[in-house]
Protein backbone atom coordinates (compact mmCIF):
# COMPACT_ATOMS: atom_id res chain seq x y z
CA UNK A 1 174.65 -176.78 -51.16
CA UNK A 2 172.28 -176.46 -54.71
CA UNK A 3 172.12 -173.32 -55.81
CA UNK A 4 170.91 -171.75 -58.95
CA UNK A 5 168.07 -172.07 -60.87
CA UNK A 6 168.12 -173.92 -64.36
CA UNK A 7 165.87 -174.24 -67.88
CA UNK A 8 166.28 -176.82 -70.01
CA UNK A 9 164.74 -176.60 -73.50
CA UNK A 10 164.71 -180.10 -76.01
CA UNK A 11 161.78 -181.56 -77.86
CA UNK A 12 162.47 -185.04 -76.77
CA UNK A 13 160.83 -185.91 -73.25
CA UNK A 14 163.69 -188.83 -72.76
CA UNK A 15 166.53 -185.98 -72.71
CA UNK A 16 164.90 -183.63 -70.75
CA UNK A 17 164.17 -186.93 -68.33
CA UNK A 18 167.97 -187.62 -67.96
CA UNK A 19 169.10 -184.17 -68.17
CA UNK A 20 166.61 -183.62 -64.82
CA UNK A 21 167.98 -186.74 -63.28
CA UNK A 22 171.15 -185.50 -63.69
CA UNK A 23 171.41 -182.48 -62.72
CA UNK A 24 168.74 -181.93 -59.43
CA UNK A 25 171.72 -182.46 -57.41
CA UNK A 26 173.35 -179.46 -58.35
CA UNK A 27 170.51 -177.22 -58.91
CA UNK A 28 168.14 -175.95 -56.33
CA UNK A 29 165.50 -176.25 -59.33
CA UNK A 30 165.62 -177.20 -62.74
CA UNK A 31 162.39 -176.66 -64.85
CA UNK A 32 162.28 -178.37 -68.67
CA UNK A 33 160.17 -177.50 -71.09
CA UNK A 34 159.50 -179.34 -74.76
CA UNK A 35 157.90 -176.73 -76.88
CA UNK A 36 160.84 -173.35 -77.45
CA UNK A 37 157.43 -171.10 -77.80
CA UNK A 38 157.01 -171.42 -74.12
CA UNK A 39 160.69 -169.69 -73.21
CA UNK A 40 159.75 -166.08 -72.94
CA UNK A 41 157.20 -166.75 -70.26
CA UNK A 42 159.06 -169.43 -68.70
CA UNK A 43 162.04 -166.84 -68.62
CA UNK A 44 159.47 -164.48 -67.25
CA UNK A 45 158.41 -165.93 -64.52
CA UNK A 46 161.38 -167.23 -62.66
CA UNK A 47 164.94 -165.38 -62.52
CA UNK A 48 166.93 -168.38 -64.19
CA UNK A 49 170.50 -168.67 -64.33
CA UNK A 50 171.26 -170.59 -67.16
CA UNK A 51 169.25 -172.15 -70.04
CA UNK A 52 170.07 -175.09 -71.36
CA UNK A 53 168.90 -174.73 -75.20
CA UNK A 54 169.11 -177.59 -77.67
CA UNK A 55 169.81 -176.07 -81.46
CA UNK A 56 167.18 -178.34 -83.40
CA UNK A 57 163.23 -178.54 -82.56
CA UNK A 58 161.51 -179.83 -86.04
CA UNK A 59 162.06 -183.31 -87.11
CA UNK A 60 164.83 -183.49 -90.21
CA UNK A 61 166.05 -179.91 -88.47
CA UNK A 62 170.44 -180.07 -87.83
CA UNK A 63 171.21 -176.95 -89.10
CA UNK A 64 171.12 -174.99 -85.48
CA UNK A 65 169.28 -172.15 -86.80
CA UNK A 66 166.19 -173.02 -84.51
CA UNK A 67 168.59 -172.45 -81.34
CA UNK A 68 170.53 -169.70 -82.53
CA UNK A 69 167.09 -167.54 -83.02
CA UNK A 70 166.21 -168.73 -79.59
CA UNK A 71 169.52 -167.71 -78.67
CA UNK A 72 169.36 -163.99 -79.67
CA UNK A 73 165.41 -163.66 -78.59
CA UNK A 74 166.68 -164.87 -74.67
CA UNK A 75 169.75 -162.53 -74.72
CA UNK A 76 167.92 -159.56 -76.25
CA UNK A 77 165.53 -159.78 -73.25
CA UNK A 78 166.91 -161.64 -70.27
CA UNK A 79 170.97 -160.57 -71.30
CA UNK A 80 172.22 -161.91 -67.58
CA UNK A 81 170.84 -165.33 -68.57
CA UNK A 82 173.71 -167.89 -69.39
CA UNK A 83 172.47 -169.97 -72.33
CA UNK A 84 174.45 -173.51 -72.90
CA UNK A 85 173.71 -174.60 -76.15
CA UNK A 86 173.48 -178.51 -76.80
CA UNK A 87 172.96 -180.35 -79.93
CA UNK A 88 173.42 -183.93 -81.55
CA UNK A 89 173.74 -183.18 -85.20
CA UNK A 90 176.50 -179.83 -84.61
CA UNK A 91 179.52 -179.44 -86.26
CA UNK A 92 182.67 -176.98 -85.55
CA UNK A 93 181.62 -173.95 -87.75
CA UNK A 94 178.00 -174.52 -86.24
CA UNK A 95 179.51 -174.05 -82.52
CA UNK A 96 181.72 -171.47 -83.34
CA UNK A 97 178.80 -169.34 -84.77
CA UNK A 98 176.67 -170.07 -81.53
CA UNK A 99 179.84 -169.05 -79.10
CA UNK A 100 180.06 -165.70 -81.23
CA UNK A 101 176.80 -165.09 -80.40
C-alpha cells in the first residue's frame, strides 16, 4: 500500500519526469515543481512528508548553496518535513555540510 506524500524540487523537467516515474509506486502522491520560489506555498498547501530538494537551480551553479538556503527556509517553517537532498555536481565536504544541517 502507497503511502506518504512527496515534493520533488529540480530545474530540469527530464529529472523531475523520471523521478515521478519512479517513484508513483511508492507514494500515494508525488507533486514536482521546477522553480524553488514556489516551495513555501507548495509546502503550504499539502502536509508533505519528504522533499526531495536538488542543491543547484542557476545554470554554472555546483556549489549547493542554492539547496542548503532552501534547506534551512523548509525546516525553519515546516521542521517535521524530511528533506533528501540530491545533486550531480556534490562532493563529500558539500554533503557533510547539508547532513549537519
Amino acid at each position: 500500500m502507497k503511502q506518504g506524500k512527496l515534493l520533488i524540487v529540480d530545474d530540469k523537467k527530464t529529472i523531475l519526469q523520471a523521478l515521478t516515474m519512479f517513484l508513483q509506486f511508492e507514494f500515494e502522491k508525488v507533486q514536482t515543481i521546477s522553480n524553488p520560489n514556489l516551495l513555501s506555498a507548495e509546502l503550504e498547501s499539502d502536509n508533505y512528508d519528504i522533499v526531495l530538494l536538488d542543491m543547484n537551480f542557476k545554470a554554472g551553479q555546483s556549489t549547493g548553496n542554492e539547496g542548503l538556503y532552501w534547506l534551512r527556509e523548509i525546516k525553519k517553517r515546516f521542521p517535521e518535513t524530511e528533506v533528501v537532498m540530491f545533486t550531480a555536481f556534490g562532493d563529500i565536504a558539500l554533503a557533510v555540510h547539508a547532513l549537519k544541517r
